[in-house]
N, C-alpha and C. Protein backbone atom coordinates (compact mmCIF):
# COMPACT_ATOMS: atom_id res chain seq x y z
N UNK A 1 30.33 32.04 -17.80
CA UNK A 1 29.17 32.41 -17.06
C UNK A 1 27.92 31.68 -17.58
N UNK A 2 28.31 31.26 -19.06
CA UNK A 2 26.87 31.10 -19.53
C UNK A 2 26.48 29.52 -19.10
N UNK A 3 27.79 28.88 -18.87
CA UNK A 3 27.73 27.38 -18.16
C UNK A 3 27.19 26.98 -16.95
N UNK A 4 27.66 28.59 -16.39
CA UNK A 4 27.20 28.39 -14.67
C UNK A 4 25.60 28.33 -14.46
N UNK A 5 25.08 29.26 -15.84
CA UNK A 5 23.59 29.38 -16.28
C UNK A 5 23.43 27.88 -16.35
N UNK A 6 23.71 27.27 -17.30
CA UNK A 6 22.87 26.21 -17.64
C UNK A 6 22.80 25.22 -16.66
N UNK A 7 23.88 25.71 -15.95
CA UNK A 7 24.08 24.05 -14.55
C UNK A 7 23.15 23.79 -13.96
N UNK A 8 23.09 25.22 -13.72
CA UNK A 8 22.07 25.87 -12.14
C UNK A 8 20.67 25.38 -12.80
N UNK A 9 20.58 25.79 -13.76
CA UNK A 9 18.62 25.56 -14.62
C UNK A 9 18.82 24.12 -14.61
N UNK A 10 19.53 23.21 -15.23
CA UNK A 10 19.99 21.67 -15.40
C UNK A 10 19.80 21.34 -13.76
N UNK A 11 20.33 21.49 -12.56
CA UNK A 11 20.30 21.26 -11.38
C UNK A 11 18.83 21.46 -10.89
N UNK A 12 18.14 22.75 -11.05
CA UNK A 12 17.07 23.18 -10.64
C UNK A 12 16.01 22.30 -11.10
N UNK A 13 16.05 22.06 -12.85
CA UNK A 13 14.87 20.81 -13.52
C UNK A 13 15.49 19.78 -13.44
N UNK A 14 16.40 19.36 -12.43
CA UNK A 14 16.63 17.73 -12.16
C UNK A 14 16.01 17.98 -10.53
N UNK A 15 16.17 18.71 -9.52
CA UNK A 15 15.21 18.80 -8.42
C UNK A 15 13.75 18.74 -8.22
N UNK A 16 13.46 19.69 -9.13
CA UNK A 16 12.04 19.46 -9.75
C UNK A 16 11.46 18.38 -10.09
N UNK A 17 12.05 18.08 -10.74
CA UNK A 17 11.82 16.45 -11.44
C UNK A 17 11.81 14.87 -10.01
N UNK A 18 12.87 15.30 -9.40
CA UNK A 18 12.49 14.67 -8.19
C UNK A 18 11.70 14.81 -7.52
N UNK A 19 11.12 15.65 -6.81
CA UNK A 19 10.54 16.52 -5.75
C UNK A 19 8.72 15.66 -6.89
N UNK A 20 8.79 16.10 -8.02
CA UNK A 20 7.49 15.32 -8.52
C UNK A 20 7.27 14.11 -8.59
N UNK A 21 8.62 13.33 -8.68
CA UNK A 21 8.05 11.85 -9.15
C UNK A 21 8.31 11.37 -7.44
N UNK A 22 8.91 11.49 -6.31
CA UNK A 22 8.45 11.30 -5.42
C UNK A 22 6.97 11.63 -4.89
N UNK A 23 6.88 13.14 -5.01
CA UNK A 23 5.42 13.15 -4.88
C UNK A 23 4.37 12.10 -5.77
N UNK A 24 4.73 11.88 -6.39
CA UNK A 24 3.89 10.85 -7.12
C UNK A 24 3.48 9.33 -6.84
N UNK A 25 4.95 9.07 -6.33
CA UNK A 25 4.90 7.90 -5.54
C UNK A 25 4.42 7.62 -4.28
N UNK A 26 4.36 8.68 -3.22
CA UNK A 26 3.87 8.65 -2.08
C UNK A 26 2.06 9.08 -2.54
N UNK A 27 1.85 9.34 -3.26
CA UNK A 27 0.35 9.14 -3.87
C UNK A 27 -0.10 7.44 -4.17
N UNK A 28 0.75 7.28 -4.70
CA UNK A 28 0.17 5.78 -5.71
C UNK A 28 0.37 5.04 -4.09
N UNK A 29 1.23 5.14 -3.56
CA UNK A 29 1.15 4.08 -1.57
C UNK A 29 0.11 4.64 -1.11
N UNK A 30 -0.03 5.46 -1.28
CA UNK A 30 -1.35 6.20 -0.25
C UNK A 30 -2.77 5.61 -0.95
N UNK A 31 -3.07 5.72 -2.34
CA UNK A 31 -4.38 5.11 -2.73
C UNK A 31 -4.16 3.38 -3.15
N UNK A 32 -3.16 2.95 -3.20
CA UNK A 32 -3.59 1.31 -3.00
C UNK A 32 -3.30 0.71 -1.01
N UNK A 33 -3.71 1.36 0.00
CA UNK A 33 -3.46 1.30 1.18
C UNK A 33 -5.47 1.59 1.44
N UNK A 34 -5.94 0.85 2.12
CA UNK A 34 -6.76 0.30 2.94
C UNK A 34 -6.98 2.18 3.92
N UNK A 35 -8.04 2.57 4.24
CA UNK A 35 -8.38 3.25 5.08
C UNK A 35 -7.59 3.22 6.49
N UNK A 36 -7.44 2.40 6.79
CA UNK A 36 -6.49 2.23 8.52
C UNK A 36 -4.73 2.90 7.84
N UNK A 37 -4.38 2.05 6.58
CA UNK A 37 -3.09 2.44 6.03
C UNK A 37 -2.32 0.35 6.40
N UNK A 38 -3.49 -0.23 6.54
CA UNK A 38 -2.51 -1.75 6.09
C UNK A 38 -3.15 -1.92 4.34
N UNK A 39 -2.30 -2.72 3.94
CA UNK A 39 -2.37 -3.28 2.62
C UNK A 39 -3.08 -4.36 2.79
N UNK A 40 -3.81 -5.07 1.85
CA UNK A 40 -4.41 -6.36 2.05
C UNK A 40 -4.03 -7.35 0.85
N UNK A 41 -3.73 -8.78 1.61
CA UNK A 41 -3.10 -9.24 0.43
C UNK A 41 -3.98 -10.41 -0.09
N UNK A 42 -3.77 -10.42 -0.82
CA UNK A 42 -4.50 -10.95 -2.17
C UNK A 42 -4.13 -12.41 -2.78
N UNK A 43 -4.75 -13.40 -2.66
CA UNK A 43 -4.01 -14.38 -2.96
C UNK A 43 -5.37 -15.47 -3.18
N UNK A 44 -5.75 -16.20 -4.47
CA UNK A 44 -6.79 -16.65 -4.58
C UNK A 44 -6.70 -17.97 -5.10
N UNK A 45 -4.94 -18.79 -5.09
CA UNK A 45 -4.77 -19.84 -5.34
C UNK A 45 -5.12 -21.04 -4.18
N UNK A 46 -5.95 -20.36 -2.93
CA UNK A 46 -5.72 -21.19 -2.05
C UNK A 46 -5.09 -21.10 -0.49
N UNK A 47 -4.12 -20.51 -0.53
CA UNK A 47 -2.55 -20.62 0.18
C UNK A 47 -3.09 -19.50 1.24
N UNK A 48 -3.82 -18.46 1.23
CA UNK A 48 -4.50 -17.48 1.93
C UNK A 48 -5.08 -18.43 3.04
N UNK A 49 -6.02 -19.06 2.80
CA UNK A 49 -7.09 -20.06 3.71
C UNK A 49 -6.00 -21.22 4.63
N UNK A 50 -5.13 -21.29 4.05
CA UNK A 50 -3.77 -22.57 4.89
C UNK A 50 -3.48 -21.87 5.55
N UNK A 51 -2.71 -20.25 5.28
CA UNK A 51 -2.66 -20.02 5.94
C UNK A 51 -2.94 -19.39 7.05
N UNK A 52 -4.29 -18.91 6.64
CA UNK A 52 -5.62 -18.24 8.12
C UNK A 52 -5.80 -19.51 8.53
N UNK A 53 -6.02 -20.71 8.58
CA UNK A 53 -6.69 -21.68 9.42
C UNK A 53 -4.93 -22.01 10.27
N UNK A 54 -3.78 -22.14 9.85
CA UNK A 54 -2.74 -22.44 10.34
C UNK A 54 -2.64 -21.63 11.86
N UNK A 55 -2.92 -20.11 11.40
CA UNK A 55 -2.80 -18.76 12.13
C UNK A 55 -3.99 -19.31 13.08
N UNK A 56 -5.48 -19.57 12.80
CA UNK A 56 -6.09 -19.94 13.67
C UNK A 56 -6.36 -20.70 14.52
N UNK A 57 -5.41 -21.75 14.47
CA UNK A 57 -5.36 -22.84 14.99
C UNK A 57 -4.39 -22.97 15.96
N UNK A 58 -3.70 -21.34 15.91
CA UNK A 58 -3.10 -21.29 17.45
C UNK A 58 -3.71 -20.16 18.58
N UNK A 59 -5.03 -20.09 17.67
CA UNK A 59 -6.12 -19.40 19.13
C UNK A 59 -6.33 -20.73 20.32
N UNK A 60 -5.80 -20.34 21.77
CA UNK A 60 -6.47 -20.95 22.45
C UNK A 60 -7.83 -22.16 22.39
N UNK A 61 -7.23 -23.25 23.01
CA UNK A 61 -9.16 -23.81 22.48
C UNK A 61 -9.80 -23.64 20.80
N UNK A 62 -8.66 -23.68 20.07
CA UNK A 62 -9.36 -23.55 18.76
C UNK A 62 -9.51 -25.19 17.74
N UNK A 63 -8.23 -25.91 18.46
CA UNK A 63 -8.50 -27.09 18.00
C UNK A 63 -7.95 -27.43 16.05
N UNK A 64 -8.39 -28.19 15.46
CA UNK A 64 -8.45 -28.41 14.02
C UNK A 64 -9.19 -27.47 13.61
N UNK A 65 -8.22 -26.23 12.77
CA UNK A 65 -9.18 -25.48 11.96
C UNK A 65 -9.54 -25.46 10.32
N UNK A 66 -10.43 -24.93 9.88
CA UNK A 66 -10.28 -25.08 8.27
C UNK A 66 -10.96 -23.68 7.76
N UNK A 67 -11.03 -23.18 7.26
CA UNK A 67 -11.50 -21.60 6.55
C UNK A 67 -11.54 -21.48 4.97
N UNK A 68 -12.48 -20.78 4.45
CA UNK A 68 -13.06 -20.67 2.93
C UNK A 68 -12.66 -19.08 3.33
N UNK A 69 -12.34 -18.31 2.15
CA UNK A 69 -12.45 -17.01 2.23
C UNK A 69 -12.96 -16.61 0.89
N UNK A 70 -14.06 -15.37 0.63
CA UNK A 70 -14.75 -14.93 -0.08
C UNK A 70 -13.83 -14.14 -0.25
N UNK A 71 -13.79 -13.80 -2.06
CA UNK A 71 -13.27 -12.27 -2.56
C UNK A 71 -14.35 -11.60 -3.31
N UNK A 72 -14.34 -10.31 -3.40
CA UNK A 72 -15.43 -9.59 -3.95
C UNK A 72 -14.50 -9.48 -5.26
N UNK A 73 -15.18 -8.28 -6.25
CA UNK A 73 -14.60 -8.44 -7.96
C UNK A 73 -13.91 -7.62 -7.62
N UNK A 74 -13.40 -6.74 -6.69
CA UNK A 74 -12.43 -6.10 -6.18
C UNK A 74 -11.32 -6.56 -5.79
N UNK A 75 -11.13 -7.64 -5.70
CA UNK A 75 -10.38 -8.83 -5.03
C UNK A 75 -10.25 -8.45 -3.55
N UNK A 76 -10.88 -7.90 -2.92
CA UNK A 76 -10.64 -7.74 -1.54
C UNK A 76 -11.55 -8.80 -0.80
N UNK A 77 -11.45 -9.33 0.22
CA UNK A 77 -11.99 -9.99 1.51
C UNK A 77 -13.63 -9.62 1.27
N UNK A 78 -14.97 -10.62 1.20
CA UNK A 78 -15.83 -10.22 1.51
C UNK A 78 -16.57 -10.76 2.57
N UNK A 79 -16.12 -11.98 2.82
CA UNK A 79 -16.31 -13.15 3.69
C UNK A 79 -15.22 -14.25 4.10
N UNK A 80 -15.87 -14.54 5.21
CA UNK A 80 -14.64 -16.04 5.76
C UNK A 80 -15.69 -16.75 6.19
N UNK A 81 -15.37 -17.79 5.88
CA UNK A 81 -16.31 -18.99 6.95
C UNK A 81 -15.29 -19.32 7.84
N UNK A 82 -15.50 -20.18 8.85
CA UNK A 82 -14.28 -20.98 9.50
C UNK A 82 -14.77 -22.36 10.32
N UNK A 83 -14.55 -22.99 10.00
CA UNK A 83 -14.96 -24.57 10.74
C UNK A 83 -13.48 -24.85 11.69
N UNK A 84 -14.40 -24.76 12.99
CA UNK A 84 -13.44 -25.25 14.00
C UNK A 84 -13.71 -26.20 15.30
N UNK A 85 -13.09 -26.96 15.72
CA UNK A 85 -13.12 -28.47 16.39
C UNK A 85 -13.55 -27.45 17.64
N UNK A 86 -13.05 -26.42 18.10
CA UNK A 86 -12.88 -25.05 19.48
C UNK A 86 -15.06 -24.45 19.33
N UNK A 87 -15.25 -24.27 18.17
CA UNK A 87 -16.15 -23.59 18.48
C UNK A 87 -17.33 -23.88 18.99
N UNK A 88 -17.45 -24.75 19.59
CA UNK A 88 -18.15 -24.92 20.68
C UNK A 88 -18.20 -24.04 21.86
N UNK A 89 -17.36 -23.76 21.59
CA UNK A 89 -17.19 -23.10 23.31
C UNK A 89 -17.33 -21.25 22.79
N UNK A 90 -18.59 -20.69 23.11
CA UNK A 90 -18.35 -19.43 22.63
C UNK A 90 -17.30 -18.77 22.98
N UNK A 91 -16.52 -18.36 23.82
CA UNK A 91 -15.18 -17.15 23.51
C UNK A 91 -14.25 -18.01 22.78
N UNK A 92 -14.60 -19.00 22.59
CA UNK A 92 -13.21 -19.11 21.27
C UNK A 92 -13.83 -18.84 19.81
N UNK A 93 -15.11 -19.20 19.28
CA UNK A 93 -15.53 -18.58 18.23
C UNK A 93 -15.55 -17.59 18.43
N UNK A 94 -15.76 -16.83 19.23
CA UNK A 94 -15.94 -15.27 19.47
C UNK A 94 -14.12 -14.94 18.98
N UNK A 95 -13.49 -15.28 19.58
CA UNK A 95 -12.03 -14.98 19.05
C UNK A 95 -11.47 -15.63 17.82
N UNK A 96 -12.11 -16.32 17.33
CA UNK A 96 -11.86 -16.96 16.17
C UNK A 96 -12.20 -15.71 15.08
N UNK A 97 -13.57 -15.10 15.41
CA UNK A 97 -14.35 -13.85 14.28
C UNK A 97 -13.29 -12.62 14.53
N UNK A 98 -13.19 -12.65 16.02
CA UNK A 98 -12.21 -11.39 15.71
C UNK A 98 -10.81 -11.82 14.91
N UNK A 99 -10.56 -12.47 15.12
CA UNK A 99 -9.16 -12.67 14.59
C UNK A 99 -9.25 -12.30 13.07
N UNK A 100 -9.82 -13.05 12.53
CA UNK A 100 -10.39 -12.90 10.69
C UNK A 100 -10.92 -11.69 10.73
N UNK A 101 -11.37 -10.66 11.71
CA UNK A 101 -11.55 -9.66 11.01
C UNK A 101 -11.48 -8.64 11.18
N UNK A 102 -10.31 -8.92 11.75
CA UNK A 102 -8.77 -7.71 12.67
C UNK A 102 -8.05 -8.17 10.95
N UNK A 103 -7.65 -9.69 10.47
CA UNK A 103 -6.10 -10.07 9.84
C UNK A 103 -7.24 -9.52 8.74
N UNK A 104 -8.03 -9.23 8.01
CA UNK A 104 -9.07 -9.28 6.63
C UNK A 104 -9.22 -7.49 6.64
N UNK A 105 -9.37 -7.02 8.04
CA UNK A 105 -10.09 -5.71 8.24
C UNK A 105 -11.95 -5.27 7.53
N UNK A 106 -12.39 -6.81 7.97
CA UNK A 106 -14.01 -6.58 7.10
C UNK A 106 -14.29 -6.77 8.82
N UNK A 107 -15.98 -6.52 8.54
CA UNK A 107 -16.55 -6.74 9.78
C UNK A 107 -16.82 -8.16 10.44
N UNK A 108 -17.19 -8.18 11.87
CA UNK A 108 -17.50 -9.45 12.15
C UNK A 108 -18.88 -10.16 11.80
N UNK A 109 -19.09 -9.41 11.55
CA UNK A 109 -20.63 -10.02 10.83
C UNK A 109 -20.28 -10.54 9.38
N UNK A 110 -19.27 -10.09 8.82
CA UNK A 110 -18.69 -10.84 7.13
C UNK A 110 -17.79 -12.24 7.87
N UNK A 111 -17.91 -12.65 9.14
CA UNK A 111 -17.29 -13.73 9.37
C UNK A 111 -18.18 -14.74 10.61
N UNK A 112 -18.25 -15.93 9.87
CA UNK A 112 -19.10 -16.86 10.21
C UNK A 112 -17.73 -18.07 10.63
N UNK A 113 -18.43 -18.53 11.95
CA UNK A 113 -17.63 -19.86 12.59
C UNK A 113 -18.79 -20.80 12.89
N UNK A 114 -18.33 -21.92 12.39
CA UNK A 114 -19.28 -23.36 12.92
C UNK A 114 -18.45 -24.18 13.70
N UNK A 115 -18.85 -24.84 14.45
CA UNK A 115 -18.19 -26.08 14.72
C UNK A 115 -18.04 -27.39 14.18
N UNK A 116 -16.60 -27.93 14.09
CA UNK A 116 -16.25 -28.32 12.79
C UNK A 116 -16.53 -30.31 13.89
N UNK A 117 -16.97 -30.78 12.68
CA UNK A 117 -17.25 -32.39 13.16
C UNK A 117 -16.51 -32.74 13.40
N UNK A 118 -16.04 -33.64 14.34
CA UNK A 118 -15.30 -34.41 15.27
C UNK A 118 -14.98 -35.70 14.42
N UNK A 119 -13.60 -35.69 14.17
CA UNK A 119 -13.32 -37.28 13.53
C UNK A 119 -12.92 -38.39 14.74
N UNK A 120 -13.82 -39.51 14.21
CA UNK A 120 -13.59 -40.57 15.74
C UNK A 120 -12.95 -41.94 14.94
């Protein structure tokens, strides 16, 4: 009987023990997750900006693109520039800002488009 005791308590503080470190984990996803619930990724060798101008450069009318992206000491998104051959034509800069700041989740005012010089 006294085995059946200890199983049951052994079973009960191994449930327990789950039931917390899951709870724990669905905490730690929940506070490194962005207000909406996307993640934002982080990448400051470069390879971020290849590949937002790659991504942008299949907006309609967007032409040759190129993009700088700002990180704050947070490492999150604080700015984008974007130089594009398209922005001339306002609704494609206009869709150029949204795009960067739908994929960034900062505002459109933290994202600036010029039109990028014409190589002849």
């Amino acid at each position: 009987m006294f085995e059946k005791l200890v199983s049951k308590k052994a079973l009960r503080g191994l449930v327990t023990l789950l039931l917390v470190g899951a709870i724990l984990i669905m905490a730690l996803s929940i506070f490194s997750q962005n207000k909406d619930g996307r993640r934002q990724i982080i990448d400051m060798d470069g390879s971020s900006e290849e590949r937002l101008a790659s991504v942008l450069s299949g907006i309609k009318g967007a032409g040759d693109v190129d993009a700088a992206i700002e990180y704050g000491q947070d490492g999150k998104v604080v700015g984008v520039i974007v130089t594009a051959e398209g922005a001339r034509i306002p609704a494609v800069a206009q869709n150029l800002s949204k795009g960067v700041a739908t994929l960034y989740d900062i505002p459109v005012s933290s994202v600036t488009v010029f039109e990028k010089e014409q190589e002849e």
